[in-house]
C-alpha atoms as a PDB file:
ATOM      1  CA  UNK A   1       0.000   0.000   0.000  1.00  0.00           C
ATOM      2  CA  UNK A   2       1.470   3.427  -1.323  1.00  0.00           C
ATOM      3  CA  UNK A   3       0.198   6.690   0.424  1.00  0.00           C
ATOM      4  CA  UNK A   4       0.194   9.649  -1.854  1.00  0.00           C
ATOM      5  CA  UNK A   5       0.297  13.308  -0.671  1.00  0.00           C
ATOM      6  CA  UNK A   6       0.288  16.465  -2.738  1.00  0.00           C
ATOM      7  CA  UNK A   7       1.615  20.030  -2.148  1.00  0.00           C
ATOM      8  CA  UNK A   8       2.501  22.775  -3.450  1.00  0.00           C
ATOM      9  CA  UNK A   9      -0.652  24.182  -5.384  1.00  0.00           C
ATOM     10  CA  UNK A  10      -2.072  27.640  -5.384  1.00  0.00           C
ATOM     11  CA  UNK A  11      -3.063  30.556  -7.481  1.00  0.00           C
ATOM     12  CA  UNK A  12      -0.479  32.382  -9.832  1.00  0.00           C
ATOM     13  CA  UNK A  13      -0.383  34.638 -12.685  1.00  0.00           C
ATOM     14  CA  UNK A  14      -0.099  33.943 -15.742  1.00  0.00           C
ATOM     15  CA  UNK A  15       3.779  33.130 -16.786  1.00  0.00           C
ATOM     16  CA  UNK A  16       4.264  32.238 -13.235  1.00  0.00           C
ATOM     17  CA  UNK A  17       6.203  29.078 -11.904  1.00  0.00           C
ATOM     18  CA  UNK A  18       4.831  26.739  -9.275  1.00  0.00           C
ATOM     19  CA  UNK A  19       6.810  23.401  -8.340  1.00  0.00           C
ATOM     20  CA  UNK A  20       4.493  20.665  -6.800  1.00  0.00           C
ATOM     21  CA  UNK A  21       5.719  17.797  -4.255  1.00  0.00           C
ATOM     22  CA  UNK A  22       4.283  14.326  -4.039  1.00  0.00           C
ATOM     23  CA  UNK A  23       5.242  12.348  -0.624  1.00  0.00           C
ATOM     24  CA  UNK A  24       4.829   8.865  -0.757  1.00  0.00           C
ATOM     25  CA  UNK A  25       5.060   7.041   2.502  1.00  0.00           C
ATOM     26  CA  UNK A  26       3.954   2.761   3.410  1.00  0.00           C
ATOM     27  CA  UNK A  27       6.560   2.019   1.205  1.00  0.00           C
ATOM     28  CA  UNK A  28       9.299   2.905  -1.522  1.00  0.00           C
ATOM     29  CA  UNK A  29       8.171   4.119  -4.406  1.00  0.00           C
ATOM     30  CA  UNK A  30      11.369   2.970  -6.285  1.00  0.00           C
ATOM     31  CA  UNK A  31       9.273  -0.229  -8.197  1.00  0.00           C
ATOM     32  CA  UNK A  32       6.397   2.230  -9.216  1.00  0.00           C
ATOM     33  CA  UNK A  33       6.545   4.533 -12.552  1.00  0.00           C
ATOM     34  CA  UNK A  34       5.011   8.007 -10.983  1.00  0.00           C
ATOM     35  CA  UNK A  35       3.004  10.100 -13.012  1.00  0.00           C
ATOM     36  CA  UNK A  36       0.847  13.397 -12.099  1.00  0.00           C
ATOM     37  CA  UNK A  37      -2.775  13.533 -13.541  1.00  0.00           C
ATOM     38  CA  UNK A  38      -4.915  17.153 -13.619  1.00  0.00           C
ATOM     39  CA  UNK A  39      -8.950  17.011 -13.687  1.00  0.00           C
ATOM     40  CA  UNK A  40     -10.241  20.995 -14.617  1.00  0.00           C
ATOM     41  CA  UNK A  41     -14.181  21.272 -13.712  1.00  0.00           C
ATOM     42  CA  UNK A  42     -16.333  19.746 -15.948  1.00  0.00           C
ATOM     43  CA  UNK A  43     -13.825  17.494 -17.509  1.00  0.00           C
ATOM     44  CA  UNK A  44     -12.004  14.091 -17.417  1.00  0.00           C
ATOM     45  CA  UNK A  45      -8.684  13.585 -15.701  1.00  0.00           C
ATOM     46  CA  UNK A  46      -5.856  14.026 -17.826  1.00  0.00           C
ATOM     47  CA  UNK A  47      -2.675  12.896 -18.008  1.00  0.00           C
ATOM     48  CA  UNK A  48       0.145  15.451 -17.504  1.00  0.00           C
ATOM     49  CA  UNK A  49       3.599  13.466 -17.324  1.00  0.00           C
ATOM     50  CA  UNK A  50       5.451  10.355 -16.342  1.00  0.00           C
ATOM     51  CA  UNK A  51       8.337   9.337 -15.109  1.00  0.00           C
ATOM     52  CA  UNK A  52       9.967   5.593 -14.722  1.00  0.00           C
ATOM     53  CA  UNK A  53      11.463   4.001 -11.894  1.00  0.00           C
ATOM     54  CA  UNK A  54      14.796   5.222 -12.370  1.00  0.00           C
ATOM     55  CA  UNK A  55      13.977   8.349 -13.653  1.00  0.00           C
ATOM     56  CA  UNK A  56      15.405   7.786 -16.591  1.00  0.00           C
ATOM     57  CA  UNK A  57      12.765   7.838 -18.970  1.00  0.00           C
ATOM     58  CA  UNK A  58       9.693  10.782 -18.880  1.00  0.00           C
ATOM     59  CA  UNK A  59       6.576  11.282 -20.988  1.00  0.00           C
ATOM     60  CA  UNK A  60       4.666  14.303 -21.174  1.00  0.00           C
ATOM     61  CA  UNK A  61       1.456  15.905 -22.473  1.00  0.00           C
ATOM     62  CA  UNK A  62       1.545  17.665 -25.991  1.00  0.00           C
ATOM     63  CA  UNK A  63      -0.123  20.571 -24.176  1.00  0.00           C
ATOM     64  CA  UNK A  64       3.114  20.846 -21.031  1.00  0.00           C
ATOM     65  CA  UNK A  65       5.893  19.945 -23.080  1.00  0.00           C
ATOM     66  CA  UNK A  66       9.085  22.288 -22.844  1.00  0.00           C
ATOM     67  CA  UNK A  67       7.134  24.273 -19.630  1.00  0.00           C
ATOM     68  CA  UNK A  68       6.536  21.048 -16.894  1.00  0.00           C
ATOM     69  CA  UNK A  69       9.611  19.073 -15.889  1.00  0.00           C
ATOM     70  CA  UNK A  70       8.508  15.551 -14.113  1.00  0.00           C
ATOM     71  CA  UNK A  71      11.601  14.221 -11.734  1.00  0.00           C
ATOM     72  CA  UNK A  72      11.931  11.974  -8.560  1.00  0.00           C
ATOM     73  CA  UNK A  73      14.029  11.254  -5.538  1.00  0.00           C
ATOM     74  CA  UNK A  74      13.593   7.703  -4.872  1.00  0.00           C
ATOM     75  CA  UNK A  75      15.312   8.259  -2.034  1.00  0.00           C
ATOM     76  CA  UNK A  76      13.384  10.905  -0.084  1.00  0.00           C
ATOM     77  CA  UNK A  77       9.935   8.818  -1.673  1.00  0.00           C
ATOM     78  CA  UNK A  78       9.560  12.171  -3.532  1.00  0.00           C
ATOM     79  CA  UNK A  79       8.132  13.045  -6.683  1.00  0.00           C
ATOM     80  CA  UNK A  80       7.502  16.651  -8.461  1.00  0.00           C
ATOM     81  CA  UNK A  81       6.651  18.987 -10.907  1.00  0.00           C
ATOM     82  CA  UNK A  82       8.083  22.061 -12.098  1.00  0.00           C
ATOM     83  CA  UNK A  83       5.989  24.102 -13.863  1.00  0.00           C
ATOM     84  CA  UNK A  84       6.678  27.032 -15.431  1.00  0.00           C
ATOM     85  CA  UNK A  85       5.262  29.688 -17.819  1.00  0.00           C
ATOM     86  CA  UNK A  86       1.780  28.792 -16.459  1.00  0.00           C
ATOM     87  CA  UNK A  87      -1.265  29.404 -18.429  1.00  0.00           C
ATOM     88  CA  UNK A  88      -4.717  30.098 -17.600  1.00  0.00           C
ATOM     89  CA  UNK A  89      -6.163  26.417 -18.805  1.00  0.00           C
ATOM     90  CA  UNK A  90      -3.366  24.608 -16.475  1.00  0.00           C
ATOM     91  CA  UNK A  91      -5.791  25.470 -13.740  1.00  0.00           C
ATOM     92  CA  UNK A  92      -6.851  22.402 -12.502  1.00  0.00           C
ATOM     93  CA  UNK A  93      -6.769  19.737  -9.382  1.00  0.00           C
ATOM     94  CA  UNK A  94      -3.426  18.141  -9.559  1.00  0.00           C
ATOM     95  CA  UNK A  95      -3.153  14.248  -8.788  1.00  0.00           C
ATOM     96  CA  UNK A  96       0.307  12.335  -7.816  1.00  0.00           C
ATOM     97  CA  UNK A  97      -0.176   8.680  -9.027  1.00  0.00           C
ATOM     98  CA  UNK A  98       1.799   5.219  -8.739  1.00  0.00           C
ATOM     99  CA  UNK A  99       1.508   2.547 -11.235  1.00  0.00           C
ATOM    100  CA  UNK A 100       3.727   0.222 -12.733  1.00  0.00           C
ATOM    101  CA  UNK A 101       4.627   1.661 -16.295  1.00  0.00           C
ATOM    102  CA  UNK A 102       4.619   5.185 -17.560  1.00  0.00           C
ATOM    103  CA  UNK A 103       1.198   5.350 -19.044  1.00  0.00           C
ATOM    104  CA  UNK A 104      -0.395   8.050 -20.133  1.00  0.00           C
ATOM    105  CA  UNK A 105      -4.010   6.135 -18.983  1.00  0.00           C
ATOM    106  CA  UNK A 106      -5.413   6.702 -15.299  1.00  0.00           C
ATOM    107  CA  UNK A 107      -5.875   2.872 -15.144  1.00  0.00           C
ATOM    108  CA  UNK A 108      -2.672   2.026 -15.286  1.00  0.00           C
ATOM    109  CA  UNK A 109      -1.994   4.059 -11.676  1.00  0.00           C
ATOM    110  CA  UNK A 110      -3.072   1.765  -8.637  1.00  0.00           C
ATOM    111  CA  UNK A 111      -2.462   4.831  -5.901  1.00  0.00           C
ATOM    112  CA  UNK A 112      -3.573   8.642  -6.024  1.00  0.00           C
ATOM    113  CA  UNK A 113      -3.350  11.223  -4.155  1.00  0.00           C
ATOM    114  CA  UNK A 114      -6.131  13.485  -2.984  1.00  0.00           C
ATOM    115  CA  UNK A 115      -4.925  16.596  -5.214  1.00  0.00           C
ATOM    116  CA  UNK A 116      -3.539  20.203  -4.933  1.00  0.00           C
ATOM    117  CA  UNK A 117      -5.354  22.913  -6.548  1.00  0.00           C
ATOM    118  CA  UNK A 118      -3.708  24.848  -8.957  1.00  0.00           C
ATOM    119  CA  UNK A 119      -5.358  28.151 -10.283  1.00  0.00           C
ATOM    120  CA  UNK A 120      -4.028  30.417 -13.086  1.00  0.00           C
ATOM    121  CA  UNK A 121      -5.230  33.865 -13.373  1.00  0.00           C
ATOM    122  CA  UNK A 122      -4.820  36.076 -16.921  1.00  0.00           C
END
């Protein structure tokens, strides 16, 4: 069992940088691809970016590439998320998931967090 928490979230300008922290704790998340989700009101959760065990390998959404920066610190259980040159539409509920491959589909994440809002203003 894999406990995800989320930090870091809050409201920014546009072209702003926010970095957001996922803490795992029951055990290591060193056998688990991480990836962070983001649900926006009204719609589906999407995926936002990957990252593999080692950190070695990282997927991304068309829509964050070259502005969102996935890494980990297996040691520390840690996961995060840089993001920078934040938009209005990245507003959204952030989730930190655990799976076993970097897939871009929720299913294939067995542990979420509850979220951290983000909120872009114009």
């Amino acid at each position: 069992q894999v406990q995800l928490v989320e930090s870091g979230g809050g409201l920014v300008q546009a072209g702003d940088s926010l970095r957001l922290s996922c803490a795992a704790s029951g055990r290591t998340i060193s056998s688990s691809a991480m990836a962070w989700f983001r649900q926006a009101p009204g719609k589906e959760r999407e995926f936002v970016a990957a990252i593999s065990r080692s950190g070695g390998s990282t997927v991304y959404a068309d829509s964050v590439k070259g502005r969102f920066t996935i890494s980990r610190d297996n040691a520390k259980n840690m996961v995060y998320l840089q993001m920078n040159s934040l938009k209005p539409e990245d507003t959204a509920v952030y989730y930190c998931a655990a799976g076993r491959t970097t897939t871009v589909n929720t299913l294939g994440y067995h542990y979420w967090g509850q979220g951290t809002q983000v909120t872009v203003s114009s």
